[in-house]
C-alpha atoms as a PDB file:
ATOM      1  CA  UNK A   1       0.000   0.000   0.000  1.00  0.00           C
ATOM      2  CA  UNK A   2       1.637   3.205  -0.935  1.00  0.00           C
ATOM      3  CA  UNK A   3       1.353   6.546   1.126  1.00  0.00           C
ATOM      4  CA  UNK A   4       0.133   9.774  -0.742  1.00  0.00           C
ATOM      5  CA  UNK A   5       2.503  12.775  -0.006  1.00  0.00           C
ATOM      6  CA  UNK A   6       0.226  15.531   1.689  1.00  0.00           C
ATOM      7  CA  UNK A   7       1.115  19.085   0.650  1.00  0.00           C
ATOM      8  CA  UNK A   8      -2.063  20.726   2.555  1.00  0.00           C
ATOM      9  CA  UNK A   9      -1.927  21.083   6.235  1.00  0.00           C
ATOM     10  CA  UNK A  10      -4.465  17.933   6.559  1.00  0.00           C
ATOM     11  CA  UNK A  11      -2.389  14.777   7.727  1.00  0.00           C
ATOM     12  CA  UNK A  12      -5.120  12.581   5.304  1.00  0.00           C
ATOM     13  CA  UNK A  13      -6.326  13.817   1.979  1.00  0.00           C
ATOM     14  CA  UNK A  14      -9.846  14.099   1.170  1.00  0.00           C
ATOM     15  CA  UNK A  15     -11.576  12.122  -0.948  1.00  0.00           C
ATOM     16  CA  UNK A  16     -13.768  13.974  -3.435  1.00  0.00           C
ATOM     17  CA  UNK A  17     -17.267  13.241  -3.778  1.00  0.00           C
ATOM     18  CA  UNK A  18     -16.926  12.776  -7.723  1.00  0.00           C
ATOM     19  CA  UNK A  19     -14.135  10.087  -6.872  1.00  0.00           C
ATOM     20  CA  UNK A  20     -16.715   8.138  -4.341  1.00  0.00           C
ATOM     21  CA  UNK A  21     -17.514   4.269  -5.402  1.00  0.00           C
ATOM     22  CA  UNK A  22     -19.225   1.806  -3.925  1.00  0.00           C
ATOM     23  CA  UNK A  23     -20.326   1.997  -0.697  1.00  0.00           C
ATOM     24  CA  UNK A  24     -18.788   5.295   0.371  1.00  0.00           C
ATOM     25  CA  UNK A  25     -20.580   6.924  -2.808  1.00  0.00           C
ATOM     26  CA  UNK A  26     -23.363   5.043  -1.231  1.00  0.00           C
ATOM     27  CA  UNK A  27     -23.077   6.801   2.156  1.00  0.00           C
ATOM     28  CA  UNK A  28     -22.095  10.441   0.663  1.00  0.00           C
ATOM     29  CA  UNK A  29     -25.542  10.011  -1.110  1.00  0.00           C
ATOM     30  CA  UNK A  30     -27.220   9.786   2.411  1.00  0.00           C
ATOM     31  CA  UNK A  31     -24.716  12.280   3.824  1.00  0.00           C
ATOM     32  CA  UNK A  32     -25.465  14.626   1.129  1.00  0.00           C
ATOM     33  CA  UNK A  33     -29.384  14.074   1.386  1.00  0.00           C
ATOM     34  CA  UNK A  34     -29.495  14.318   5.471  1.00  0.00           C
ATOM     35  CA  UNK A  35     -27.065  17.141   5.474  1.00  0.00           C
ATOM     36  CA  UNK A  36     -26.865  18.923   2.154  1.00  0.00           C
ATOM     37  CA  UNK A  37     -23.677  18.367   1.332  1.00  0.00           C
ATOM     38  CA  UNK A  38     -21.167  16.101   2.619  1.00  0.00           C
ATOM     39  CA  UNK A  39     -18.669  17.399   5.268  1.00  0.00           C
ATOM     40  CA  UNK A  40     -14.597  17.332   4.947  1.00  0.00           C
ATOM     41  CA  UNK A  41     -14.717  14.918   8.542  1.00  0.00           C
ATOM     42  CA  UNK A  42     -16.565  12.169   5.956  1.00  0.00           C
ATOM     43  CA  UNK A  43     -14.573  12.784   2.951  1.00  0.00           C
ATOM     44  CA  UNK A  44     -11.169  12.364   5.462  1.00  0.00           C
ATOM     45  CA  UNK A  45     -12.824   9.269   6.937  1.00  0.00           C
ATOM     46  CA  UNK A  46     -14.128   7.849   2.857  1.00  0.00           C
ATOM     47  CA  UNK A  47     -10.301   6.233   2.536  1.00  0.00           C
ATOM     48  CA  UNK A  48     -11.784   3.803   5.437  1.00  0.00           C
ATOM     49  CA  UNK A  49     -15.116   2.491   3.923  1.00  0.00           C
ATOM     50  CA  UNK A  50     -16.222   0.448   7.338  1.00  0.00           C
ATOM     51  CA  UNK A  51     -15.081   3.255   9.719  1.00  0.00           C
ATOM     52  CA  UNK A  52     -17.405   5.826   7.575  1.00  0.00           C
ATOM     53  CA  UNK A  53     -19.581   3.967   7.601  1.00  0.00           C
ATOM     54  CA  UNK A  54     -19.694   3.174  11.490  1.00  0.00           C
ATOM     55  CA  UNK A  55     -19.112   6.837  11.927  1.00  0.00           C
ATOM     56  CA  UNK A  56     -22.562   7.940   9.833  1.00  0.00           C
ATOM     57  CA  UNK A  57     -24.469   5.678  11.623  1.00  0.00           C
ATOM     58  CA  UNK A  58     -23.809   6.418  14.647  1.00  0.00           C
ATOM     59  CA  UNK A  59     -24.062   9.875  14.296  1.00  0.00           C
ATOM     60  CA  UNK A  60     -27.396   9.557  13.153  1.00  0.00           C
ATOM     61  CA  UNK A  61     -28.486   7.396  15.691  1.00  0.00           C
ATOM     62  CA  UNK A  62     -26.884   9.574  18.259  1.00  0.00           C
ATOM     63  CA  UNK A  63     -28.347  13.222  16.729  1.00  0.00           C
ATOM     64  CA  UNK A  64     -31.858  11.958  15.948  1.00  0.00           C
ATOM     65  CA  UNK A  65     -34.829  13.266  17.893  1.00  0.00           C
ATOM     66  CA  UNK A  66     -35.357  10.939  19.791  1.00  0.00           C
ATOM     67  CA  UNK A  67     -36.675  11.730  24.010  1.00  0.00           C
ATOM     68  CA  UNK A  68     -33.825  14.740  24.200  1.00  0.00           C
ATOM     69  CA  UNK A  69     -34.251  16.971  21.426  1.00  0.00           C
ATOM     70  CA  UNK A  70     -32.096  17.063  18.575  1.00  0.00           C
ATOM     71  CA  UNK A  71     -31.661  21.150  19.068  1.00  0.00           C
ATOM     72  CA  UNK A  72     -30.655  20.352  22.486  1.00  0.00           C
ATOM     73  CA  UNK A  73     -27.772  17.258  21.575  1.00  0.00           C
ATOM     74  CA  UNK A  74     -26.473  20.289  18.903  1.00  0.00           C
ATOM     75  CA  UNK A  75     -26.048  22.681  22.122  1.00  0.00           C
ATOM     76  CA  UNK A  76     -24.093  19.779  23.604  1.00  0.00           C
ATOM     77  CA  UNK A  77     -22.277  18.897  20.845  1.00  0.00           C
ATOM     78  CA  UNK A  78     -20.992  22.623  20.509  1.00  0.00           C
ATOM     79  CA  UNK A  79     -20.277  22.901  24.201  1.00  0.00           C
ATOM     80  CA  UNK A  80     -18.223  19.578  24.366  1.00  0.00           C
ATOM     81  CA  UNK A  81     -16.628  21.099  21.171  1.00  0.00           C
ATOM     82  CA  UNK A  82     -15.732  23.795  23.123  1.00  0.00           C
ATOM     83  CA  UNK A  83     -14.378  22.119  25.797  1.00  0.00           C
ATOM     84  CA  UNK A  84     -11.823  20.437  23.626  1.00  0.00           C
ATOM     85  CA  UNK A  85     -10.903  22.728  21.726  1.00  0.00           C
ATOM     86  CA  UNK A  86     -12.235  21.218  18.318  1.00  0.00           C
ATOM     87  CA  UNK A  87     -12.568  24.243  15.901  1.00  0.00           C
ATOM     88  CA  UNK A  88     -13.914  21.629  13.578  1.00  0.00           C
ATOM     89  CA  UNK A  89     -16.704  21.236  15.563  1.00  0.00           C
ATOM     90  CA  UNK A  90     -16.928  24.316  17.286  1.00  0.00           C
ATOM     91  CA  UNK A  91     -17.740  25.655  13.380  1.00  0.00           C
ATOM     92  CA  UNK A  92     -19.527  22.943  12.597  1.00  0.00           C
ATOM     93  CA  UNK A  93     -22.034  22.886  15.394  1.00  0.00           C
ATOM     94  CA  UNK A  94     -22.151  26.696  15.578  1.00  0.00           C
ATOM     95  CA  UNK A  95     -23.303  27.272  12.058  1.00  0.00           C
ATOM     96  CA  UNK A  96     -25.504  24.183  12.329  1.00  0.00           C
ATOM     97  CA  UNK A  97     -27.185  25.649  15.726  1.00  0.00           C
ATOM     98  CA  UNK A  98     -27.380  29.310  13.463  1.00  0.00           C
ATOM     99  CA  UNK A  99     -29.143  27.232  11.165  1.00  0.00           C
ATOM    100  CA  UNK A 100     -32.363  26.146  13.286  1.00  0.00           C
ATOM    101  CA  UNK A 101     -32.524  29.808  14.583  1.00  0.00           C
ATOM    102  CA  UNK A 102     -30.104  30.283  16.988  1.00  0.00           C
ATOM    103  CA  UNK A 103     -28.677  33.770  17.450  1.00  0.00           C
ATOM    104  CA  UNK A 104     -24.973  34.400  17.208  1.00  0.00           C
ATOM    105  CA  UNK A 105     -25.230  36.017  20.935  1.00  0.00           C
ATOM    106  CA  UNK A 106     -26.720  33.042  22.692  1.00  0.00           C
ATOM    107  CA  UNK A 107     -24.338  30.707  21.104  1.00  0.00           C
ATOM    108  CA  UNK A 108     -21.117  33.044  21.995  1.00  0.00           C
ATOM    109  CA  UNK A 109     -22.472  32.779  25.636  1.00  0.00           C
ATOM    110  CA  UNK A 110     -22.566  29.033  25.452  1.00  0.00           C
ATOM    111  CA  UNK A 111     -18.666  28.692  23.459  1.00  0.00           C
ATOM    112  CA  UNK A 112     -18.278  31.103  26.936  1.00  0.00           C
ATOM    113  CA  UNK A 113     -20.123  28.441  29.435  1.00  0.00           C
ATOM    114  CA  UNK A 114     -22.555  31.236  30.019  1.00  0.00           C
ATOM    115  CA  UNK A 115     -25.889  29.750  30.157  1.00  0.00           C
ATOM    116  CA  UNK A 116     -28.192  32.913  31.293  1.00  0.00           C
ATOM    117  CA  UNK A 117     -29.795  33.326  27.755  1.00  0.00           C
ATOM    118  CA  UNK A 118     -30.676  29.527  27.612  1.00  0.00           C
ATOM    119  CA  UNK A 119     -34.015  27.651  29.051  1.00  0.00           C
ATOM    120  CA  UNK A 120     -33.410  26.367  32.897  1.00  0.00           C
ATOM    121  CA  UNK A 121     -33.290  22.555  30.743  1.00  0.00           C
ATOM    122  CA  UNK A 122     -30.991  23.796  28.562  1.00  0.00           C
ATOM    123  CA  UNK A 123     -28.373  25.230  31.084  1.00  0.00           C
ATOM    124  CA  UNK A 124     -28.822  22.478  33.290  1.00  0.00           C
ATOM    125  CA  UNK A 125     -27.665  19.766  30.455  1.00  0.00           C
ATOM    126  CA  UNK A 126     -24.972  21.925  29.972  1.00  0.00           C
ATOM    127  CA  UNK A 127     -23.763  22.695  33.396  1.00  0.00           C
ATOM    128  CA  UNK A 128     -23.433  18.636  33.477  1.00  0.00           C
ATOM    129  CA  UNK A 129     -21.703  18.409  29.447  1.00  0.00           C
ATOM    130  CA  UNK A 130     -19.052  20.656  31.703  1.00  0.00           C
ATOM    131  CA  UNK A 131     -18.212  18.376  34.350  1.00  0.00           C
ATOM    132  CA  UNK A 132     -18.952  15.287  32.570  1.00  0.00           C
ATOM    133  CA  UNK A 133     -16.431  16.037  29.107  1.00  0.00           C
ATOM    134  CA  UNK A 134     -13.066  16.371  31.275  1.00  0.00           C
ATOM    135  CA  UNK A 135     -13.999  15.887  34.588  1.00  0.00           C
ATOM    136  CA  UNK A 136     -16.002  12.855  34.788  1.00  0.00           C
ATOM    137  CA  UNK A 137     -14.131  11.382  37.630  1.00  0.00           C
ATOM    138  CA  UNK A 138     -15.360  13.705  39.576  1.00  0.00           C
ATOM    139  CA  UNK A 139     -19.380  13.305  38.984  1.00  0.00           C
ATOM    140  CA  UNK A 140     -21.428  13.092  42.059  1.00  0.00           C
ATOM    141  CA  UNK A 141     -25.166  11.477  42.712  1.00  0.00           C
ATOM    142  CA  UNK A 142     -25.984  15.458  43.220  1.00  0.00           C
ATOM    143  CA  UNK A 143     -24.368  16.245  39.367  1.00  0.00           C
ATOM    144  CA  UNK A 144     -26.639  13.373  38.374  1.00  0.00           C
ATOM    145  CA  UNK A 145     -30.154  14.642  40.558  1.00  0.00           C
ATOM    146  CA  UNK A 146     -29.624  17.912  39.597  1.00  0.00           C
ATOM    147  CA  UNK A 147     -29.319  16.697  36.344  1.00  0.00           C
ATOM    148  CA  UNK A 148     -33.113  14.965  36.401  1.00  0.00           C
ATOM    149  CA  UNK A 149     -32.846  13.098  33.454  1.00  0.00           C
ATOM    150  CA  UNK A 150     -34.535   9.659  33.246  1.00  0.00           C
ATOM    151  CA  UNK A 151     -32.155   6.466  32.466  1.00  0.00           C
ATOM    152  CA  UNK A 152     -32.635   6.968  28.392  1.00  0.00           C
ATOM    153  CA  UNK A 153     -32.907  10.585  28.234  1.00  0.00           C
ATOM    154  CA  UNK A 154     -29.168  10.383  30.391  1.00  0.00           C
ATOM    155  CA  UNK A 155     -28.118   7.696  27.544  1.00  0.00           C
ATOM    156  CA  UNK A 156     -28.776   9.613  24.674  1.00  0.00           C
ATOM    157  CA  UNK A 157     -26.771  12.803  26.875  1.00  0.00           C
ATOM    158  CA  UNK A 158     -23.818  10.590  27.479  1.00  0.00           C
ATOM    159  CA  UNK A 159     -23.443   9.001  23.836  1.00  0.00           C
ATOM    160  CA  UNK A 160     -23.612  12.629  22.499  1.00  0.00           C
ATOM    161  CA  UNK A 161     -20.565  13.471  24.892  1.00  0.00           C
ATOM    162  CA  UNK A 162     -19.002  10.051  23.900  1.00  0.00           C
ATOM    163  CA  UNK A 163     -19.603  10.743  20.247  1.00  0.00           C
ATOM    164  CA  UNK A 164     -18.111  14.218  20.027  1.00  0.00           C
ATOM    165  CA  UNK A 165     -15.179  13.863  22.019  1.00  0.00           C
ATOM    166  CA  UNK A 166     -13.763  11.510  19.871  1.00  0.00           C
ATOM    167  CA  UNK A 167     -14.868  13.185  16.629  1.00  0.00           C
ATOM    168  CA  UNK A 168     -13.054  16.582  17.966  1.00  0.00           C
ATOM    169  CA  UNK A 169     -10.185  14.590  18.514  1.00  0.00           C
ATOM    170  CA  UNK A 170     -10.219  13.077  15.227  1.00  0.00           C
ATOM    171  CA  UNK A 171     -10.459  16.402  13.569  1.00  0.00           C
ATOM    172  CA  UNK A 172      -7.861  17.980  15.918  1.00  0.00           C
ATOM    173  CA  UNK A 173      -5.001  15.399  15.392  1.00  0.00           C
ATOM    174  CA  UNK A 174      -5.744  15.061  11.499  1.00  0.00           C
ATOM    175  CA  UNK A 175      -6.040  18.833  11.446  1.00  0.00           C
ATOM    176  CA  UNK A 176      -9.337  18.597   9.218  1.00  0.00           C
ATOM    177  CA  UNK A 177     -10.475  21.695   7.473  1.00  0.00           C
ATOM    178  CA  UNK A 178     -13.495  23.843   8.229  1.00  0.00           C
ATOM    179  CA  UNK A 179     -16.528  22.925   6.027  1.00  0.00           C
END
């Protein structure tokens, strides 16, 4: 297997979605009709057919609306973005959140961990995303009761963490582009 010299900044190429075959054509299609187009994070991740493919579905399962709203795993997503530093996803998730209305000075405050401008459910999710991204060690029974989620609602909070903290690590260390 030969290695392809990278000239950009990216440590992996991407793959273009003219160049997609098979089943990663396949999965850009359902990308690009869930999403609208398909992001750089897939077309870094197409050289690895199974591992795209993994990666799309459980994003979707992950961000659907399921009992926590989708707007409300997007706020999370951001803030765990935030947390690690992802500017991938911080862009991503920012423009996304922009997108379903949003404004710019509510979603500064949250990149700030300023939850004042958000609903009491909102700021209380994210008060917990804070302690639970890089301090989960420390996570009490009162982080969890102040929390009130029930078992599922709590699942679908921690996969969300668990699904963007590896994805903003993936992005940081192969130093994807912005979309």
């Amino acid at each position: 297997m030969s290695q392809t010299s990278i000239t950009t900044k990216a440590k992996v190429k991407k793959l273009k979605v003219e160049e997609a075959t098979g089943i990663v054509k396949d999965i850009f299609l359902d990308i690009k009709s869930k999403k609208g187009s398909v992001p750089n994070l897939f077309k870094t991740y197409a050289h690895k057919p199974e591992i795209l493919r993994a990666t799309w579905n459980k994003m979707s399962s992950v961000m659907k609306d399921a009992l926590l709203p989708k707007k409300l795993k997007k706020l999370a997503a951001l803030r765990v973005s935030v947390l690690n530093k992802s500017k991938y996803c911080i862009n991503a998730h920012y423009n996304g959140l922009k997108q379903i209305g949003y404004p710019s000075e509510v979603l500064d405050q949250v990149k700030a961990g300023a939850y004042e401008l958000l609903t009491e459910v909102e700021a209380r999710i994210l008060n917990f995303v804070d302690k639970a991204t890089n301090n989960y060690a420390d996570l009490s029974k009162d982080d969890f009761d102040k929390l009130a989620l029930k078992e599922e609602e709590l699942l679908e909070l921690i996969a969300v963490i668990d699904l963007f903290s590896g994805l903003n690590r993936v992005t940081a260390i192969l130093e994807i582009e912005k979309d």
